[in-house]
Protein backbone atom coordinates (compact mmCIF):
# COMPACT_ATOMS: atom_id res chain seq x y z
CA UNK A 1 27.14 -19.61 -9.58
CA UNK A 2 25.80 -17.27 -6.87
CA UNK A 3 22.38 -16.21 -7.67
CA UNK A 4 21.04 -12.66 -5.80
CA UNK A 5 18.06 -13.25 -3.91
CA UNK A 6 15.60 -10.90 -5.80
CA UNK A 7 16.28 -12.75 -8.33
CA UNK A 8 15.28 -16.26 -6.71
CA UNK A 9 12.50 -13.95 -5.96
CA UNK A 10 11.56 -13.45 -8.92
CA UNK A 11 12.47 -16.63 -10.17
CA UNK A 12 9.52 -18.36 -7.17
CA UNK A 13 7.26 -15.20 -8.64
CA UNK A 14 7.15 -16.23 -12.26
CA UNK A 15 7.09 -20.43 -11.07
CA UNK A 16 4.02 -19.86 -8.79
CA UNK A 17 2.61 -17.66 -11.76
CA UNK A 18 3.22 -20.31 -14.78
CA UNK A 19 2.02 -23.07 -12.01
CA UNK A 20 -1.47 -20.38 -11.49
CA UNK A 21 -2.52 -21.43 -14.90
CA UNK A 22 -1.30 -24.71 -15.22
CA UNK A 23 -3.61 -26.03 -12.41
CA UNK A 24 -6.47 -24.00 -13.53
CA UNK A 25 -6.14 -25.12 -17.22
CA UNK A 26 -5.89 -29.16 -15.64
CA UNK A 27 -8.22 -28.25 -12.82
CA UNK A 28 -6.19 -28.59 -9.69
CA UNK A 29 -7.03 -25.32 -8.73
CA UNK A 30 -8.56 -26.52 -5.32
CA UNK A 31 -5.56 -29.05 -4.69
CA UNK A 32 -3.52 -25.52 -4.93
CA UNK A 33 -5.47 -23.12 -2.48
CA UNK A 34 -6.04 -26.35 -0.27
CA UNK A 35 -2.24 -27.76 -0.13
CA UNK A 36 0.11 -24.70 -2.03
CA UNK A 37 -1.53 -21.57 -0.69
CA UNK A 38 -0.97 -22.23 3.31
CA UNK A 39 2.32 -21.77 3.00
CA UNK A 40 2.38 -18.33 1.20
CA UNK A 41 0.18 -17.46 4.41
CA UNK A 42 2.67 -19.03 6.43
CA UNK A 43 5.40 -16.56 5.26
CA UNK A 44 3.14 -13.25 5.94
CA UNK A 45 2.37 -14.60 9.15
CA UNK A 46 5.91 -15.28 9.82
CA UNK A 47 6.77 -11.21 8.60
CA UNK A 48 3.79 -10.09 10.61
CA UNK A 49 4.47 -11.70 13.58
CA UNK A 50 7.76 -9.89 13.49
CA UNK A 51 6.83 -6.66 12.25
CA UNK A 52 5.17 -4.91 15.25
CA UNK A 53 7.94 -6.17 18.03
CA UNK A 54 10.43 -4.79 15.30
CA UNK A 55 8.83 -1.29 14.86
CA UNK A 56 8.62 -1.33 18.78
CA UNK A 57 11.95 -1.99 19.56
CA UNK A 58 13.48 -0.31 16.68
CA UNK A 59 11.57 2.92 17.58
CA UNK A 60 12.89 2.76 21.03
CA UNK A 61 16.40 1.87 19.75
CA UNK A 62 16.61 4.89 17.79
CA UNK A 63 15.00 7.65 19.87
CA UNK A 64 17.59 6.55 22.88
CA UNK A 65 20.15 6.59 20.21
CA UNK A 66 19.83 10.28 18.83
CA UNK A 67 20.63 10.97 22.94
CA UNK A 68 18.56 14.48 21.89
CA UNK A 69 14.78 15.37 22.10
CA UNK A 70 15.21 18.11 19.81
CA UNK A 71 16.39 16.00 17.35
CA UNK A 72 13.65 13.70 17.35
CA UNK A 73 11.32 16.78 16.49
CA UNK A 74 13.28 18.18 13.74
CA UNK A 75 13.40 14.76 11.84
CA UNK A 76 9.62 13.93 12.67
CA UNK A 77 8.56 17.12 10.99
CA UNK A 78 11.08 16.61 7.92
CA UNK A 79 9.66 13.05 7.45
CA UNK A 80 6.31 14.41 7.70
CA UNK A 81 6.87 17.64 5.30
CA UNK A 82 8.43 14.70 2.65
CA UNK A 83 5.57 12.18 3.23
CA UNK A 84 3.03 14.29 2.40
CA UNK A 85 4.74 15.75 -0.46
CA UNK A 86 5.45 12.62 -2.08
CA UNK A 87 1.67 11.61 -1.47
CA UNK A 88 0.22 15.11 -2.85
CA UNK A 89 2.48 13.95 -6.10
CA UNK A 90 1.22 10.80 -6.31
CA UNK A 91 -2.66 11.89 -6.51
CA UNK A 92 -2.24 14.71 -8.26
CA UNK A 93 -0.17 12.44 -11.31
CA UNK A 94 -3.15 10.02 -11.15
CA UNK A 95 -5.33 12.54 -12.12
CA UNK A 96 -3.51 14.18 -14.58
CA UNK A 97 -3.02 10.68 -15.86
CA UNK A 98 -6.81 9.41 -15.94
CA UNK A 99 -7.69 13.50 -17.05
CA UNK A 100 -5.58 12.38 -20.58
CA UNK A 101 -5.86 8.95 -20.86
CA UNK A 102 -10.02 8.83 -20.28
CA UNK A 103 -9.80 5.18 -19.91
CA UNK A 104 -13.89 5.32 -18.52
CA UNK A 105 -14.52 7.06 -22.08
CA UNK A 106 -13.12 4.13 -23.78
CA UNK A 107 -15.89 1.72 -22.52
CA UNK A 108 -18.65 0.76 -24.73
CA UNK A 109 -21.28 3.56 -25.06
CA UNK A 110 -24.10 1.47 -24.48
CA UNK A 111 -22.94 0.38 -21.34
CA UNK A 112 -21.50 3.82 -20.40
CA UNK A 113 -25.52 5.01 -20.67
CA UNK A 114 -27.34 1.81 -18.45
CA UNK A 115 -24.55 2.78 -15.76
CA UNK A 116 -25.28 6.38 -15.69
CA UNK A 117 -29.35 5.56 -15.74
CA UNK A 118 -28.26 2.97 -12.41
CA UNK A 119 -26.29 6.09 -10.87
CA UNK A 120 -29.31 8.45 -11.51
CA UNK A 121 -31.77 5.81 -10.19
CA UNK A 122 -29.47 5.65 -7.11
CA UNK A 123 -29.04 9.05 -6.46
CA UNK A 124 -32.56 9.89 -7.05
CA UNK A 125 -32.95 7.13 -3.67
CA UNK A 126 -30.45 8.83 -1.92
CA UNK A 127 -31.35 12.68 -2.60
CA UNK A 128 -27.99 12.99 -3.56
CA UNK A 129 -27.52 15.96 -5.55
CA UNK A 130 -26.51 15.15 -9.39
CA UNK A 131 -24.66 18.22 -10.10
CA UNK A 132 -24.10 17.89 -14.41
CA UNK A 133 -26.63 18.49 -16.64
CA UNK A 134 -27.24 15.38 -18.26
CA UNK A 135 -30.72 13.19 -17.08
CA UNK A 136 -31.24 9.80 -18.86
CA UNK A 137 -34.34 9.54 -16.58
CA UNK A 138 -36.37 12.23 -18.13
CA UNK A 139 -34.67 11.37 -22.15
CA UNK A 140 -37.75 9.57 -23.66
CA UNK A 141 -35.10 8.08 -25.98
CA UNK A 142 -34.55 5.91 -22.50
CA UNK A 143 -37.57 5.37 -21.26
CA UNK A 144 -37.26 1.27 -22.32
CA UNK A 145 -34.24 1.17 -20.73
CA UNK A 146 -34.67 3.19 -17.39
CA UNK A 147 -37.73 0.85 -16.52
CA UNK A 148 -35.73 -2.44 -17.13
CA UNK A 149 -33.06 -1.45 -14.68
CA UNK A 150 -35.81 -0.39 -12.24
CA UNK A 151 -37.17 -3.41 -12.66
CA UNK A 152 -34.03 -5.24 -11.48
CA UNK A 153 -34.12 -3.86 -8.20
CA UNK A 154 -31.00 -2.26 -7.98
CA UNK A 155 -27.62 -3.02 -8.13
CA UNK A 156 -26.34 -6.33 -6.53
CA UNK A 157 -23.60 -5.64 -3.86
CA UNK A 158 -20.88 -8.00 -3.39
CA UNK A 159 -20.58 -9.32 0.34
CA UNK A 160 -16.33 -7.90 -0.11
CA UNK A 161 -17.99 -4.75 -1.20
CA UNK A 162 -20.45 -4.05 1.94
CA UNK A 163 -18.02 -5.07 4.41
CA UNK A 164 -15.86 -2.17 3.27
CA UNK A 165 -18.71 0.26 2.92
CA UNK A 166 -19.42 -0.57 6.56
CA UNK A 167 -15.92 -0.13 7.78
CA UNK A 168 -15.62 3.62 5.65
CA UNK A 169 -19.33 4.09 7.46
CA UNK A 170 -17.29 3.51 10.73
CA UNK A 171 -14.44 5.72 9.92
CA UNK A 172 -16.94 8.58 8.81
CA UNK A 173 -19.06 9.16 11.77
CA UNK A 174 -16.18 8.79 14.00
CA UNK A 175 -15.60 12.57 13.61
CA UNK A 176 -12.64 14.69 12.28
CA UNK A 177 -10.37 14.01 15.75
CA UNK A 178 -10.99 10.39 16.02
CA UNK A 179 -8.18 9.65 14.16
CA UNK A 180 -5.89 11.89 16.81
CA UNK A 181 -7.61 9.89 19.49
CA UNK A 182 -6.99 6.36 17.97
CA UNK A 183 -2.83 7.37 18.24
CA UNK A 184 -3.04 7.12 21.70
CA UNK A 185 -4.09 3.32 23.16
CA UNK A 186 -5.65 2.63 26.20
CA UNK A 187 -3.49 -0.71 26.16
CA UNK A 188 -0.48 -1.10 24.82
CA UNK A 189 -0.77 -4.95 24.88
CA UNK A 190 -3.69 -5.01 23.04
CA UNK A 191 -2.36 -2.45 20.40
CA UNK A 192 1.01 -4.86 20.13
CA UNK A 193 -1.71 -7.76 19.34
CA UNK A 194 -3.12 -5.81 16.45
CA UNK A 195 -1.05 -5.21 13.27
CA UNK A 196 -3.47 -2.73 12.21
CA UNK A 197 -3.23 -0.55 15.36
CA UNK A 198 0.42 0.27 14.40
CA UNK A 199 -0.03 4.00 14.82
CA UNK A 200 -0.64 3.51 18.87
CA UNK A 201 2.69 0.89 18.60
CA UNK A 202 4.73 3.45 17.09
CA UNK A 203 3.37 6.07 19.79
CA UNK A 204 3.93 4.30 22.80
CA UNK A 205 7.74 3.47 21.40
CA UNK A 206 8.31 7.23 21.07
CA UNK A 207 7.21 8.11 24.38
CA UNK A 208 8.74 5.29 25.94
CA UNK A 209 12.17 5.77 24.35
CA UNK A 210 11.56 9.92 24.78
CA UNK A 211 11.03 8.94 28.61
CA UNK A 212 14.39 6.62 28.54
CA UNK A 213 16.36 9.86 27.61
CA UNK A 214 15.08 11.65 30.62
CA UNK A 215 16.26 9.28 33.15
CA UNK A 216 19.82 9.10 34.63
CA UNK A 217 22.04 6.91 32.41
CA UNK A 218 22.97 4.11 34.86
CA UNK A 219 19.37 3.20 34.87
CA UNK A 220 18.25 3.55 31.53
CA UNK A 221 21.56 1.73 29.99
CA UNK A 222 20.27 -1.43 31.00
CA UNK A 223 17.00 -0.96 29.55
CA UNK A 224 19.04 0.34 25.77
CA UNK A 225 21.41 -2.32 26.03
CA UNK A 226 18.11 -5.17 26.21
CA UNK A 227 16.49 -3.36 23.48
CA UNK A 228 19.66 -3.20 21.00
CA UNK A 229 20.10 -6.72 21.73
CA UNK A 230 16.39 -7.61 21.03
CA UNK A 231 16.82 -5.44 17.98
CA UNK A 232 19.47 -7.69 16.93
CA UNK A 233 17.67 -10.98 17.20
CA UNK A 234 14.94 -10.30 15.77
CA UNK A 235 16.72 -8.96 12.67
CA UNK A 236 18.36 -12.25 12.64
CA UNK A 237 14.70 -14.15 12.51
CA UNK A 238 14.13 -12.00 9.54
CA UNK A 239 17.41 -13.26 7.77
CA UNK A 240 16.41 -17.26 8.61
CA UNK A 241 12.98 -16.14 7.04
CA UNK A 242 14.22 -14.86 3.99
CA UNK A 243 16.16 -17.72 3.05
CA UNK A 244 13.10 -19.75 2.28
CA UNK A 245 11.15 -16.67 0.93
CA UNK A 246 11.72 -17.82 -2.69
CA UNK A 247 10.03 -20.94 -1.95
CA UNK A 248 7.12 -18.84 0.06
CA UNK A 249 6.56 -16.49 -2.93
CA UNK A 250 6.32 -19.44 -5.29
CA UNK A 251 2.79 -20.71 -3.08
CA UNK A 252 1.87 -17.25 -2.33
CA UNK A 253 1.43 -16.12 -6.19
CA UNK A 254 0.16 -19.69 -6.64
CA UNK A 255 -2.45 -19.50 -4.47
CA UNK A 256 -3.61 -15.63 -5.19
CA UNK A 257 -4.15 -16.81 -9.01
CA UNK A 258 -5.55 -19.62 -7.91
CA UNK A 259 -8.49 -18.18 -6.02
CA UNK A 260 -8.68 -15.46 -8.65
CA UNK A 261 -8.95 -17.89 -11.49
CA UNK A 262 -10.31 -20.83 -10.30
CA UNK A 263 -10.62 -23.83 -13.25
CA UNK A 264 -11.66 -21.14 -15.78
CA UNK A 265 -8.27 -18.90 -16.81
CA UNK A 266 -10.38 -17.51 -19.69
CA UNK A 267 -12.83 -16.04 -17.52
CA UNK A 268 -9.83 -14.10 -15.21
CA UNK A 269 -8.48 -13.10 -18.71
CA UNK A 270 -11.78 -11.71 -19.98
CA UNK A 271 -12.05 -9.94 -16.88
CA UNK A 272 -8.41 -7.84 -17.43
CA UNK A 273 -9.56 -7.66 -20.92
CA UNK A 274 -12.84 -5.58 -19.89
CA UNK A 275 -10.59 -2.95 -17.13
CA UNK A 276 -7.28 -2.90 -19.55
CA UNK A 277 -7.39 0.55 -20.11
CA UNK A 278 -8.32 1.34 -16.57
CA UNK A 279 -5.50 -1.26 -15.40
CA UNK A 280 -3.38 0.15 -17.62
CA UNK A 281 -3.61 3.85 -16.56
CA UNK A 282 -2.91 2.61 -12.92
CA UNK A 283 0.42 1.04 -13.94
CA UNK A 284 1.63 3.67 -16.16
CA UNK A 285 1.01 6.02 -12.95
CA UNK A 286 2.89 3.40 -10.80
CA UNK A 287 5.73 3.06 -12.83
CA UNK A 288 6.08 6.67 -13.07
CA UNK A 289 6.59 6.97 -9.36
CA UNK A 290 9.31 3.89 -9.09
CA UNK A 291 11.25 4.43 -11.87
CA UNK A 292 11.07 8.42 -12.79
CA UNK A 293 9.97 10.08 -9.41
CA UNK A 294 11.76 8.66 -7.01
CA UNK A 295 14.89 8.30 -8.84
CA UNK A 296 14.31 11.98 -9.54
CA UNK A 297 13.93 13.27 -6.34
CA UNK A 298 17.05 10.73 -5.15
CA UNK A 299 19.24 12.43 -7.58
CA UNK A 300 18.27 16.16 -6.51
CA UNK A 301 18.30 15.41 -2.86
CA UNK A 302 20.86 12.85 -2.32
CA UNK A 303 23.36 12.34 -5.38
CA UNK A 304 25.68 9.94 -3.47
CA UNK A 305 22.77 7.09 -4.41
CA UNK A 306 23.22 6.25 -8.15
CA UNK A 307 19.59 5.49 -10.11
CA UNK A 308 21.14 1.22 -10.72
CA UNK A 309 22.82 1.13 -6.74
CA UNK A 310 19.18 2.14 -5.11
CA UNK A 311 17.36 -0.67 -7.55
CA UNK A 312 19.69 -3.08 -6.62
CA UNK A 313 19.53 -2.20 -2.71
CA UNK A 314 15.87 -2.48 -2.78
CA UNK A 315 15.49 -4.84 -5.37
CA UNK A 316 14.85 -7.94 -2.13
CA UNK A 317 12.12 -5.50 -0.87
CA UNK A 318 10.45 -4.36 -3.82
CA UNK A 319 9.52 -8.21 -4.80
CA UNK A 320 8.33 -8.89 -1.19
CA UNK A 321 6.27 -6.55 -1.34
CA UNK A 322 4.52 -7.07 -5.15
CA UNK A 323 3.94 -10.63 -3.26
CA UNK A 324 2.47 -9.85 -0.53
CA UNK A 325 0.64 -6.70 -1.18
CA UNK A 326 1.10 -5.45 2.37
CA UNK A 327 3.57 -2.65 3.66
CA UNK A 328 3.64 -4.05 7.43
CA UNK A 329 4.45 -7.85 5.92
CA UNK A 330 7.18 -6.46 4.06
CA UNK A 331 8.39 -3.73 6.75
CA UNK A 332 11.16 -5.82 8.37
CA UNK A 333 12.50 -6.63 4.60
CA UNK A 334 12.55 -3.03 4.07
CA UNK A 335 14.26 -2.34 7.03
CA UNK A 336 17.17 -4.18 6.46
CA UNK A 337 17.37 -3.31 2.86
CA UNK A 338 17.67 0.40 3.76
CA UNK A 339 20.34 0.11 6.51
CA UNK A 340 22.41 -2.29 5.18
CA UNK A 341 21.81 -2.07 1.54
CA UNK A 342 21.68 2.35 1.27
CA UNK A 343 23.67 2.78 4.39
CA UNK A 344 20.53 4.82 6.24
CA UNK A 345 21.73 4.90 9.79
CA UNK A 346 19.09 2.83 12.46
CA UNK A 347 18.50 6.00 14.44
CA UNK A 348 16.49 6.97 11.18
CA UNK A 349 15.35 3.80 9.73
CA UNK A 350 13.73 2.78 12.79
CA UNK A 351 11.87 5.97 13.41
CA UNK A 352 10.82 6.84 9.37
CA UNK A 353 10.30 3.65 8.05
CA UNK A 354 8.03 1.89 10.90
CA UNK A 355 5.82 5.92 10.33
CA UNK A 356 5.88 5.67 6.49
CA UNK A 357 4.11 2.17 6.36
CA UNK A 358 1.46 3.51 8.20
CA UNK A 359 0.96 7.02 6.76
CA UNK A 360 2.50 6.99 3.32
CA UNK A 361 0.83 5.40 0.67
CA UNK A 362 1.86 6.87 -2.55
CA UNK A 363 0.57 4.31 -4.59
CA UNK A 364 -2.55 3.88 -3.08
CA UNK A 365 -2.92 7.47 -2.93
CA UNK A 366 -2.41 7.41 -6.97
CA UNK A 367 -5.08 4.40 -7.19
CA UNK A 368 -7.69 6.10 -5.44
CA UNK A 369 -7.30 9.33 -7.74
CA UNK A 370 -7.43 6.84 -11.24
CA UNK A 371 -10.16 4.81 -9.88
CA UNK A 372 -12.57 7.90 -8.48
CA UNK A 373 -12.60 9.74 -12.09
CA UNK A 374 -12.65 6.15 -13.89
CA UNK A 375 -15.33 5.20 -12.09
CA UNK A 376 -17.34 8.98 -13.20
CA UNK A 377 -16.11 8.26 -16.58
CA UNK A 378 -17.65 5.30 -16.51
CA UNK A 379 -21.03 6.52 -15.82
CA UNK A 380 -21.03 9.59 -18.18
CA UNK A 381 -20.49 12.26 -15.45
CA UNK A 382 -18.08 15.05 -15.68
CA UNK A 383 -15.94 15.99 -12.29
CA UNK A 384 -15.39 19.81 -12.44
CA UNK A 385 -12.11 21.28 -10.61
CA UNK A 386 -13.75 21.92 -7.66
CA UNK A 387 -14.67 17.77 -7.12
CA UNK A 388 -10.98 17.05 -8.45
CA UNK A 389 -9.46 19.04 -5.88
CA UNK A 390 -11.70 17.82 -3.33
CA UNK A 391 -10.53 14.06 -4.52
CA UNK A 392 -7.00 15.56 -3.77
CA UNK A 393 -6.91 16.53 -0.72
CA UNK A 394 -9.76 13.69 0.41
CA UNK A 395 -7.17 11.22 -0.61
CA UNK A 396 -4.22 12.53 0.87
CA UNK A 397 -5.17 13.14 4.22
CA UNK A 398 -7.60 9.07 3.55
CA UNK A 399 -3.85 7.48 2.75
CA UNK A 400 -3.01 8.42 6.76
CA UNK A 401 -3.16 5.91 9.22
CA UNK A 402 -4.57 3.72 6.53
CA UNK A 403 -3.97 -0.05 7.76
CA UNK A 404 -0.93 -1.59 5.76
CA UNK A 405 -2.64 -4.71 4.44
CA UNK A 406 -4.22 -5.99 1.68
CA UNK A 407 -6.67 -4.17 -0.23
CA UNK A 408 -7.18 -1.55 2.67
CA UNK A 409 -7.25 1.21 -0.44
CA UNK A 410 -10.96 -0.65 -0.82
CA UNK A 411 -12.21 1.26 2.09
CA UNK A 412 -10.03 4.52 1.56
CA UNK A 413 -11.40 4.54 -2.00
CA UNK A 414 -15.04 4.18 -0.81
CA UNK A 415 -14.62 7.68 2.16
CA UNK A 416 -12.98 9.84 -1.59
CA UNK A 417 -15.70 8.22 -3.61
CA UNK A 418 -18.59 9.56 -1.09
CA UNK A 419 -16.59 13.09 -1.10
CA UNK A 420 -17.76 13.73 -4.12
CA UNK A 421 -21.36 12.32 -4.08
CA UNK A 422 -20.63 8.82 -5.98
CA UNK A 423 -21.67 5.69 -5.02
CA UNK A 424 -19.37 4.44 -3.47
CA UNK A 425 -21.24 0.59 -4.19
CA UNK A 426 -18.98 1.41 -7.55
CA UNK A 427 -15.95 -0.54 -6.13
CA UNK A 428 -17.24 -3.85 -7.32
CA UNK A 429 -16.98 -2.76 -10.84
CA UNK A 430 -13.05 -2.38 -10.36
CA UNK A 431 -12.90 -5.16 -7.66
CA UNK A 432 -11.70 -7.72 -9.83
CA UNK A 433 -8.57 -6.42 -10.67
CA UNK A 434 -7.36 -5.12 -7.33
CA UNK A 435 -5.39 -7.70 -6.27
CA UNK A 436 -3.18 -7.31 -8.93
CA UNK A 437 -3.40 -3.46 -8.88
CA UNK A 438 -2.65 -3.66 -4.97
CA UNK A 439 0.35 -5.65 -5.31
CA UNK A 440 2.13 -3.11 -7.49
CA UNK A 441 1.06 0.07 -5.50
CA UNK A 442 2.48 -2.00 -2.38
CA UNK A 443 6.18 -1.79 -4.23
CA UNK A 444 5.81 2.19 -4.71
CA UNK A 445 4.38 2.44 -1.06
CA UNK A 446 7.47 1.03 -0.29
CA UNK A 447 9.67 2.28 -2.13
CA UNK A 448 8.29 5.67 -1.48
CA UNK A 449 9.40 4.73 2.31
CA UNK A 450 12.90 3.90 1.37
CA UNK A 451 13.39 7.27 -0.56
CA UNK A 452 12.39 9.40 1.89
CA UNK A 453 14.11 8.05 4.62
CA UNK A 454 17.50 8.01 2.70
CA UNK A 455 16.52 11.77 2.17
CA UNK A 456 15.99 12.11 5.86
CA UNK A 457 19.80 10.53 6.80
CA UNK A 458 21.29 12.48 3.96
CA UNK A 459 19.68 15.85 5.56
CA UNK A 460 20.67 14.78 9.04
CA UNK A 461 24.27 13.62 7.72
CA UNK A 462 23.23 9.73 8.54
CA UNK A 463 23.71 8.16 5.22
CA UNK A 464 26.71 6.09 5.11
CA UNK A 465 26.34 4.59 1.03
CA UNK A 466 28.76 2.27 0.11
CA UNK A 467 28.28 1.21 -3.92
CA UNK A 468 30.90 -1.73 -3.08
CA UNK A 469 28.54 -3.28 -0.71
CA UNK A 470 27.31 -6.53 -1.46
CA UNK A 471 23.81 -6.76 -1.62
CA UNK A 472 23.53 -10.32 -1.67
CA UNK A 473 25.40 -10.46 2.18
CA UNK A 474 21.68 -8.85 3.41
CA UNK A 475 20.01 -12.15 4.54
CA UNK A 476 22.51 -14.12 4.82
CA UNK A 477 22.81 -15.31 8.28
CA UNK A 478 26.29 -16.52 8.25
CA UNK A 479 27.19 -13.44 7.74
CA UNK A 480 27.42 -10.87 10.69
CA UNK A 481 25.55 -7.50 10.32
């Protein structure tokens, strides 16, 4: 019997999972991360090292292939109108969702009270303003407890932690136009060696192919004709990859848990146990957006996609990326689940998709709002409307040109956590569970990718869905695209 890919996926998912906790129970957890987990960072090597020449060549391929300028700028300003829309949803249902759920109320009160004494001790260090009326510092009720956490010295910051705070620091004193100048490299061979300078890849492609259309065609067909064909092989690396991706998500999970566990599974379990509610309020908001939102806004923009057809089209995509938590690893996967599987037309996929990994992160976008009010709730202090819409539109505009790897929310969250004077040393409380948490706002990232651009090629007229198609034909290299 044939069996789908994303469901070997799936199959190597749950294996390397059940295999996590087998080692750690028998303690083989280092025989794992030394002799399991190279191979799960084979496999995102193997996507990365084909993601950037794909987004460069694809770009090219379909600028030169819309044969109009004009074009180009009425799509680019629809994908960017639906990005941003889709990203102002996201953050504004994590709040709503944290606002009702008030998983930081749900902690122990006790605790709640020594982590609003450490915030007031900080802030009083910092001169940073603590705008609600409550003072544990001046409460004689706390005077016994105030001086044992002064006596501490502080909070203890994890190395993961400061790194992060140092790269926000970076980012902050920059200035407001940095991030215009950072589109634009000074070398384009240096920004093709750097998956996190995709932004400058995806702008030299642009002006490149933009120049190609400006040029008379027995000159420039030459040039289309090498990129198409490029376009073609590497598509075809992706589809000899894929075959063994089962096997690759299998040491990939089994390595992650691994590291996260180590020979102690109750101690990883204890840790979930202590940010459930917080965990939990995360994936409610996550599964909102992939199974209600998107689905949604499918069936009011684009009814030729049926709810079970675009599951089952993304379905190869959606597992790569829970696995390896990183839109720019998973990027090729998506691209050939979205023109093949949805029948999205290359002229858009190549120009939306390569964009949307770098600027739209719905699910991170939806973390950083949970976290941010968690994280006050946590420490007894009440955001008014004022610091929630601040966290709004700080989020939003943080999720832009935010690097598509793993855990790169960490320093997003750390720039909205400063917006509204908290310290943003906080991320260590919640660092534990990211991983996890950063795997499944990687599927709604990309799936948010996916539904726009099928919205974008059924707007342009692009969108060529066949519900007959057989997914399964996708990566299979015998079979011609």
């Amino acid at each position: 019997m044939k069996v789908a890919l994303h469901w070997k996926i799936l199959i190597g998912l749950s294996l390397g999972v059940i295999w996590a906790f087998i080692s750690s129970s028998l303690g083989w957890s280092q025989f794992t991360i030394n002799w399991i987990d190279p191979f799960g960072t084979i496999f995102i090597n193997l996507l990365k090292l084909i993601a950037v020449p794909l987004v460069f060549f694809s770009i090219i391929s379909g600028v030169t292939g819309l044969g109009d300028p004009s074009s180009l700028g009425r799509m680019g300003l629809r994908t960017l109108i639906f990005y941003f829309f889709t990203t102002l949803s996201a953050v504004s249902l994590g709040l709503i969702l944290v606002n009702s759920f008030g998983p930081g109320r749900l902690v122990d009160e006790d605790t709640r009270i020594d982590n609003r004494i450490t915030y007031e001790l900080w802030a009083q260090e910092k001169q940073v303003e603590v705008k609600d009326q409550k003072n544990f510092l001046q409460n004689p009720a706390y005077e016994d407890r105030v001086a044992r956490i002064q006596s501490l010295g502080g909070e203890t910051i994890d190395p993961e932690v400061e790194k992060s705070m140092k790269i926000a620091q970076a980012t902050k004193d920059a200035g407001p136009m940095q991030k215009v100048v950072d589109i634009i490299p000074s070398n384009i061979f240096e920004a093709l060696a750097n998956n996190g300078q995709m932004l400058q890849v995806i702008f030299f492609a642009l002006f490149f192919g933009i120049a190609l259309l400006f040029i008379p065609g027995d000159k420039g067909q030459p040039v289309i004709d090498l990129v198409n064909a490029i376009m073609e092989v590497l598509l075809k690396m992706v589809d000899f990859i894929m075959q063994a991706a089962p096997f690759f998500v299998f040491a990939l999970l089994a390595g992650t848990i691994s590291k996260m566990a180590g020979d102690d599974v109750s101690k990883m379990l204890d840790i979930f146990a202590g940010l459930s509610w917080y965990s939990l309020t995360v994936f409610v908001g996550l599964a909102f957006m992939v199974a209600i939102f998107y689905p949604l806004l499918l069936k009011l923009v684009v009814r030729k996609i049926p709810f079970t057809g675009f599951f089952k089209a993304m379905s190869p995509a959606q597992t790569l990326a829970f696995s390896t938590s990183s839109s720019a690893a998973t990027l090729p996967v998506t691209m050939e689940c979205v023109e093949d599987n949805l029948g999205v037309d290359k002229k858009i996929t190549s120009f939306v998709l390569p964009i949307g990994a770098t600027v739209n992160m719905d699910g991170t976008s939806l973390y950083q709002a949970v976290a941010v009010v968690f994280l006050a709730q946590f420490h007894l202090i009440d955001l008014d409307l004022a610091q929630q819409l601040t966290i709004v539109l700080t989020a939003t505009l943080a999720s832009i040109g935010s690097a598509a790897v793993p855990s790169a929310g960490l320093v997003m969250l750390i720039i909205v956590l400063e917006s509204v004077g908290l310290n943003p040393a906080w991320i260590g409380i919640i660092l534990p569970v990211d991983r996890i948490l950063d795997m499944c706002r990687t599927v709604v990232n990309v799936t948010g990718d996916a539904t726009v651009s099928s919205i974008i090629a059924a707007r342009e007229n692009l969108l060529n869905y066949r519900q007959s198609h057989d997914t399964d034909d996708t990566f299979n290299p015998d079979v011609n695209p």
